[in-house]
Protein backbone atom coordinates (compact mmCIF):
# COMPACT_ATOMS: atom_id res chain seq x y z
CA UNK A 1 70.13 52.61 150.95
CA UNK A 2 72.90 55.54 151.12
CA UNK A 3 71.48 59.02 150.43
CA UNK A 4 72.67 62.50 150.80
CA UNK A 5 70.52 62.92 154.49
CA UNK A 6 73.61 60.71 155.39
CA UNK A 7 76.19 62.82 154.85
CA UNK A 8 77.05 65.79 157.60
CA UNK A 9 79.29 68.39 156.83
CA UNK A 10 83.27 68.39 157.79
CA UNK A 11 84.02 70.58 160.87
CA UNK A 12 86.85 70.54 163.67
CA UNK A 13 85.08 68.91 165.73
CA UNK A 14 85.56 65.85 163.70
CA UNK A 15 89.22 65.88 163.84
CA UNK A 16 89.46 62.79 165.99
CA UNK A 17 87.42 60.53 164.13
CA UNK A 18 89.36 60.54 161.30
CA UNK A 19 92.45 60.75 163.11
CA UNK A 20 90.88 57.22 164.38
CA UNK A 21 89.67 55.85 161.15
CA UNK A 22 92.62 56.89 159.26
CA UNK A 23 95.12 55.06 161.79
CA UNK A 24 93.15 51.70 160.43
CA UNK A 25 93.23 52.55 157.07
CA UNK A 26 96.42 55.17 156.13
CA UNK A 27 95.31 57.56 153.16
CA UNK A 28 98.16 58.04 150.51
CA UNK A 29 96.37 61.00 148.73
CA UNK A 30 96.50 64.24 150.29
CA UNK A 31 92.90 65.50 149.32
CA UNK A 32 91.46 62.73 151.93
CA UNK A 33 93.29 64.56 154.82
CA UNK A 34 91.44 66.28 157.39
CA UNK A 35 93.63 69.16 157.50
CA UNK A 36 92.80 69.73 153.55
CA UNK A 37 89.06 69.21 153.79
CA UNK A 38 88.81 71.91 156.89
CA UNK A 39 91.11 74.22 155.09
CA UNK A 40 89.47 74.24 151.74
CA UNK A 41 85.97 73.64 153.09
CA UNK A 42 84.99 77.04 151.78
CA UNK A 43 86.02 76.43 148.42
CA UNK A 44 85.09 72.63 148.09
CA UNK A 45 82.86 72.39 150.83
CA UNK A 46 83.47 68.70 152.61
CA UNK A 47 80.84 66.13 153.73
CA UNK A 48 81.23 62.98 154.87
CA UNK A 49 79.43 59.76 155.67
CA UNK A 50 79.92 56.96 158.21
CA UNK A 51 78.11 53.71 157.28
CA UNK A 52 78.90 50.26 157.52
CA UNK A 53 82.27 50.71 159.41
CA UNK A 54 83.16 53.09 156.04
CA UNK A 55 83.66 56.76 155.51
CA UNK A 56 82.30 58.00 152.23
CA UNK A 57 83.66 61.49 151.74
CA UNK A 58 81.93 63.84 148.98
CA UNK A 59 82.51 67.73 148.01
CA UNK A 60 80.74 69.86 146.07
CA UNK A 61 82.10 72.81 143.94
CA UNK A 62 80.23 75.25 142.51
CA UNK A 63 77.07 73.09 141.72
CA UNK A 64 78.58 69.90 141.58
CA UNK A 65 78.96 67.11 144.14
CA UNK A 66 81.29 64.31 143.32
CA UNK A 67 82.60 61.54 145.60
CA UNK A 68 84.72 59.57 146.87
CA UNK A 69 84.71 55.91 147.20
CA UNK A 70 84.49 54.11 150.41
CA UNK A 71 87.64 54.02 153.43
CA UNK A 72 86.92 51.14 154.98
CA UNK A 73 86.26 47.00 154.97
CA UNK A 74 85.83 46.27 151.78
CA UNK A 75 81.33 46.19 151.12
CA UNK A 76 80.17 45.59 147.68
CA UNK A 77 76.77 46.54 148.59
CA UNK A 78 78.25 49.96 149.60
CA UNK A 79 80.12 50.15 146.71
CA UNK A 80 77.38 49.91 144.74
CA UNK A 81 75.30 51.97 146.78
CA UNK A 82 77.73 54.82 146.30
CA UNK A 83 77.92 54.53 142.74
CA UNK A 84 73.98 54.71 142.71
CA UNK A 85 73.79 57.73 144.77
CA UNK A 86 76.86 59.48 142.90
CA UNK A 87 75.72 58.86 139.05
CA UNK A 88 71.72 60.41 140.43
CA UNK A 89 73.36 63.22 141.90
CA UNK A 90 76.85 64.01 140.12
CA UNK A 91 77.84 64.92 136.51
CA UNK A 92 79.93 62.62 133.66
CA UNK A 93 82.72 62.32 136.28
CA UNK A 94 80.91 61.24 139.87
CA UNK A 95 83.58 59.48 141.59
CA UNK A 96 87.15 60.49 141.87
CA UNK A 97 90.09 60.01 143.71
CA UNK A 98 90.07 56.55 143.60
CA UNK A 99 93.17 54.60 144.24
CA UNK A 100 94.93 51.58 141.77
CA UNK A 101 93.89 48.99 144.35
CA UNK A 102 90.49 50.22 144.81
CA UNK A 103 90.43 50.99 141.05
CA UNK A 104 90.88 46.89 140.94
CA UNK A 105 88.06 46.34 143.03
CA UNK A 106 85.34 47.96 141.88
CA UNK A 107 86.33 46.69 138.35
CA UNK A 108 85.69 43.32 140.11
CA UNK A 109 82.67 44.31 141.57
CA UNK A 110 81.13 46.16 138.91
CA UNK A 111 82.59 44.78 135.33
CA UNK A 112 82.13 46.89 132.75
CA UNK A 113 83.07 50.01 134.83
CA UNK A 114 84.83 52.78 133.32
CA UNK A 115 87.68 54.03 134.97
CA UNK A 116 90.42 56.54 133.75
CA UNK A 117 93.13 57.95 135.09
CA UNK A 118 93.65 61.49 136.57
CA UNK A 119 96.60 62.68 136.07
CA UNK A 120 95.61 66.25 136.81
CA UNK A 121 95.66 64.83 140.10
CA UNK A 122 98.09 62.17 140.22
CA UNK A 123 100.83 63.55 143.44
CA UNK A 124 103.87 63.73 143.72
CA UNK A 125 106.16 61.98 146.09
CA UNK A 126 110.12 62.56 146.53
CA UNK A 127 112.61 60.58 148.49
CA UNK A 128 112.87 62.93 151.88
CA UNK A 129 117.00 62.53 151.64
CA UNK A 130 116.96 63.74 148.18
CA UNK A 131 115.10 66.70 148.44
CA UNK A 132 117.28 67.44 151.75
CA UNK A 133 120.71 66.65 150.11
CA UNK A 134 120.15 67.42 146.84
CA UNK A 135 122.62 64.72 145.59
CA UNK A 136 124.27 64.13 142.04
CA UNK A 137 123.68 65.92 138.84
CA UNK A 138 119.83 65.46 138.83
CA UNK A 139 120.13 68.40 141.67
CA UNK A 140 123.25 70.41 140.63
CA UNK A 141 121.39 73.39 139.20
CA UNK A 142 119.47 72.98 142.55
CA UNK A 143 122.04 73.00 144.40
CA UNK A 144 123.42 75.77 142.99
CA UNK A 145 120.81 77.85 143.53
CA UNK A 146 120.28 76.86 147.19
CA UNK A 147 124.43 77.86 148.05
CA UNK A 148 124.20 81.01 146.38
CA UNK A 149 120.82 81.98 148.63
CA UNK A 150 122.53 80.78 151.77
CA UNK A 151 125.80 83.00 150.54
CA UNK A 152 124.01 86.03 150.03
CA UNK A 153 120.93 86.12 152.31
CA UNK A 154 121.29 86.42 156.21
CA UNK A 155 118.65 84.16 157.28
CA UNK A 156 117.67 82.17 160.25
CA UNK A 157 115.11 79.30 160.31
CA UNK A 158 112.36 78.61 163.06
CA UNK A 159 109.38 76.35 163.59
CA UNK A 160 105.90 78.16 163.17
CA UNK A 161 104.47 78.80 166.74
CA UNK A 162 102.03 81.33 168.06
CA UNK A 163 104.86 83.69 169.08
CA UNK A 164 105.20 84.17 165.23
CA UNK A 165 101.44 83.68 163.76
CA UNK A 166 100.65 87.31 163.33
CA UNK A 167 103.81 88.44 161.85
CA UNK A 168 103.39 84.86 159.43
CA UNK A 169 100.13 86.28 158.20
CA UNK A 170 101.28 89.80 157.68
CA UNK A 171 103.66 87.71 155.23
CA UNK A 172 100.83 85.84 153.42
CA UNK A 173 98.79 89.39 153.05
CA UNK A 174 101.88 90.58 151.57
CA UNK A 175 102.46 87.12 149.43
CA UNK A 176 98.65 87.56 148.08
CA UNK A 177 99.70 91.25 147.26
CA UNK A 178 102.47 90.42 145.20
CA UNK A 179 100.74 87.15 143.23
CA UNK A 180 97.73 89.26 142.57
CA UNK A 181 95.07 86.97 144.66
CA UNK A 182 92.46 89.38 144.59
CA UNK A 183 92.57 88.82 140.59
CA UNK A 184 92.73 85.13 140.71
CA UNK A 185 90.15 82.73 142.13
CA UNK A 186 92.75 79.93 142.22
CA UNK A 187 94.77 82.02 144.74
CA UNK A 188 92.21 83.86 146.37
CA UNK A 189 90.80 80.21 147.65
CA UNK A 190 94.49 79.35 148.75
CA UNK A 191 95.07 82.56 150.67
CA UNK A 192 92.09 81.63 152.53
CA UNK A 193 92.79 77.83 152.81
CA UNK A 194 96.31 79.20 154.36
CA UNK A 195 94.91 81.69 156.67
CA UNK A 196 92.50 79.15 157.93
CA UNK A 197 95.27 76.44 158.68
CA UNK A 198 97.27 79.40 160.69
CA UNK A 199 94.10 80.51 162.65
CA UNK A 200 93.66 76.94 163.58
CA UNK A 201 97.23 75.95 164.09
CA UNK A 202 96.79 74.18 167.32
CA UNK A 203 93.31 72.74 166.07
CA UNK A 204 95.20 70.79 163.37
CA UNK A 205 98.30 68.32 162.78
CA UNK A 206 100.54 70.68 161.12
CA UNK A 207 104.04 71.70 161.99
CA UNK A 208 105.72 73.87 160.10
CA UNK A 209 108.61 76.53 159.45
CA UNK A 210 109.48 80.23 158.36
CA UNK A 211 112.71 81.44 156.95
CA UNK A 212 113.69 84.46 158.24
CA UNK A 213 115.63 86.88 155.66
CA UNK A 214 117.23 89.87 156.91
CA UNK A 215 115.10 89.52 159.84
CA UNK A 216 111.95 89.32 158.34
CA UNK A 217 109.48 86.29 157.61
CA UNK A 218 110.20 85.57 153.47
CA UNK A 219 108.91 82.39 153.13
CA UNK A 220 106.59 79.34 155.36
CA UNK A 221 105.95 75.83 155.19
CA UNK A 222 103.04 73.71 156.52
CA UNK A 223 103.44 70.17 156.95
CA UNK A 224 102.26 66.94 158.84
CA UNK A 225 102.48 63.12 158.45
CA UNK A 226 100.29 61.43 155.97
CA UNK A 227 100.88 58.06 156.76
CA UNK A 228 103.54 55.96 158.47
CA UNK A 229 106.62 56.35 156.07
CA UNK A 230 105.61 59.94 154.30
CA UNK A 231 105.31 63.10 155.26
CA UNK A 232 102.60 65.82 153.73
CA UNK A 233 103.53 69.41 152.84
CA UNK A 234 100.39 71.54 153.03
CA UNK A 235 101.74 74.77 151.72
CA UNK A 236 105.00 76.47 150.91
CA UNK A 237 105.33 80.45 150.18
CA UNK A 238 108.11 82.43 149.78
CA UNK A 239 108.24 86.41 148.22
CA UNK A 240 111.10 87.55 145.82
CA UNK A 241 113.01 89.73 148.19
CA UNK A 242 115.80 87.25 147.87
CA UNK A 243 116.88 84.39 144.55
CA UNK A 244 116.39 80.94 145.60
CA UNK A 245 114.53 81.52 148.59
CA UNK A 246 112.03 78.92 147.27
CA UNK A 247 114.53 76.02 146.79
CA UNK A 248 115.46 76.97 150.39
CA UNK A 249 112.37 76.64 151.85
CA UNK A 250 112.17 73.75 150.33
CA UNK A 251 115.40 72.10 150.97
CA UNK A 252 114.84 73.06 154.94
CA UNK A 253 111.61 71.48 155.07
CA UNK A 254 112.79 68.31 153.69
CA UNK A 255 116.15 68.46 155.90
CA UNK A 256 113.75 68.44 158.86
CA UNK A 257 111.11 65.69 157.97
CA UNK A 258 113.97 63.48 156.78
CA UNK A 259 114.72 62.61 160.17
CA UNK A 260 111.75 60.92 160.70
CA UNK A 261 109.92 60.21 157.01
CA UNK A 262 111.00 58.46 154.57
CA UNK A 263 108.77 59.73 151.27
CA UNK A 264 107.46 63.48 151.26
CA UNK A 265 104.14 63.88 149.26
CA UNK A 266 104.34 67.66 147.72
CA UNK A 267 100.57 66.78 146.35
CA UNK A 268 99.73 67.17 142.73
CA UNK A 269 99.77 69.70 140.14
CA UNK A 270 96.24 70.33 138.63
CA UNK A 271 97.31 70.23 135.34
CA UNK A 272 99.26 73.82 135.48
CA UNK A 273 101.90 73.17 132.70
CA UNK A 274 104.33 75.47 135.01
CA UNK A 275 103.74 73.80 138.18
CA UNK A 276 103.72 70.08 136.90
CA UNK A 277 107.57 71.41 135.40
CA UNK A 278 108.56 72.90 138.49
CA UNK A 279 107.60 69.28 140.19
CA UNK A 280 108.76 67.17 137.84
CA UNK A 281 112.50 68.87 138.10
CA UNK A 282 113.12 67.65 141.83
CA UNK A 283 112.49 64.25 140.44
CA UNK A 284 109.93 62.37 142.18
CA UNK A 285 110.58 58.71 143.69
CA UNK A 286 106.99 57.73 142.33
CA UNK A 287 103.59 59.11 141.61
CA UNK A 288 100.34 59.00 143.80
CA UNK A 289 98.29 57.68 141.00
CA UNK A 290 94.48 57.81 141.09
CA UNK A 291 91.38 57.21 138.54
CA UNK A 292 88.02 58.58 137.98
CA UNK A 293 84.60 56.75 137.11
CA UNK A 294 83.61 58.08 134.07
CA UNK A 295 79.94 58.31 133.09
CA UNK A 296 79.59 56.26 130.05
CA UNK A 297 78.08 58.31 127.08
């Protein structure tokens, strides 16, 4: 019977494993990643379990643990095991994340369930080409933008590499500075999700980029590949010293990852009316949807 003496925290260390266990079973959501569960591990505070040839994954914020349902040969036993040990332990909401197809088979398994969607947490994946071309009218105010930032700032591009690390996180000190991090827990846990990922660069599977303006870092990028045929960006910053230098960051990402991805997951957007706009204007290819078990009343 699964309990919570079988889960063991998420740690570097580990980064092989589910390197392994992922290359059998490809994750499509970015929250599963290693790289996000070791970067945010302060904030959300990762465990996993290995049982039955499946990795459960759980995290717990503030006091609340909630899980994830298994990666791995399909077990109804463990299924239902997990769904035990979630609704003792968890709140109205103990098992998120879960995918359509999985979604399916627990409804199979366990009739009755209720399952909603989560569109707080639905992602959001682009065609690489598009967001590297910026074709048609969808992307003419796009475009626009990106020309007039490559007209009137001198900048160079280059990948992120330890001959650059210090002067990247003297740029995310002053990024925090100017977004007010210290006043906002949201950011505060980002800047230190983002720090962590630089510290570690070598430790992870990230590449990534700066743009240089005027000779000085202005914005970053942190990617890696999430599965086969889509790529994953982590983070992307940029600070207001010159317009557009957002859409160029991320027009130079995508030019790169095109050559070798077909989809590029930019991750979800929490349910921030801003950000969900902001995504929804590059006009996604489709949506990363996932559902949450639902505690009946």
């Amino acid at each position: 019977m699964l309990t919570q003496d079988d889960f063991k925290p998420v740690t570097l260390a580990d980064r092989e494993f589910f390197t392994r266990h992922y290359g059998q079973y490809p994750q499509m959501h970015s929250d599963n990643t290693f790289t996000n569960m070791v970067c945010w591990n302060h904030y959300a505070h990762y465990t996993y379990a290995f049982v039955e040839k499946n990795v459960i994954i759980a995290s717990t914020i503030g006091s609340v643990t909630r899980f994830r349902p298994p990666i791995g040969p399909r077990n109804p036993a463990l299924l239902r095991s997990v769904i035990r040990l979630a609704s003792e332990v968890s709140d109205n909401e103990p098992i998120g994340l879960i995918d359509p197809d999985t979604a399916l088979w627990m409804k199979e398994i366990c009739p009755g369930i209720n399952l909603v969607p989560d569109r707080n947490h639905f992602e959001y994946v682009y065609r690489a080409s598009d967001l590297a071309d910026l074709p048609g009218r969808n992307y003419l105010t796009i475009r626009r933008q990106v020309n007039k930032f490559r007209r009137n700032c001198t900048h160079v591009v280059e990948p992120i590499s330890k001959e650059n690390w210090e002067e990247v996180k003297r740029f995310l000190i002053e990024w925090c500075e100017w977004k007010g991090c210290e006043g906002d827990q949201v950011l505060a846990h980002e800047k230190e999700a983002v720090f962590f990922a630089i510290d570690h660069f070598n430790e992870l599977p990230l590449s990534g980029i700066v743009i240089r303006v005027f000779s000085k870092v202005g914005a970053i990028s942190l990617f890696e590949k999430l599965n086969d045929d889509t790529a994953l960006v982590h983070f992307e910053k940029g600070l207001p010293d010159c317009e557009g230098i957002y859409k160029a960051i991320n027009t130079e990402t995508a030019t790169r990852l095109a050559k070798n991805f077909t989809y590029i997951n930019r991750e979800s957007d929490l349910g921030v009316a801003g950000l969900r706009e902001a995504k929804t204007r590059y006009h996604p290819h489709h949506m990363v949807e996932v559902y949450s078990l639902k505690r009946d009343s």
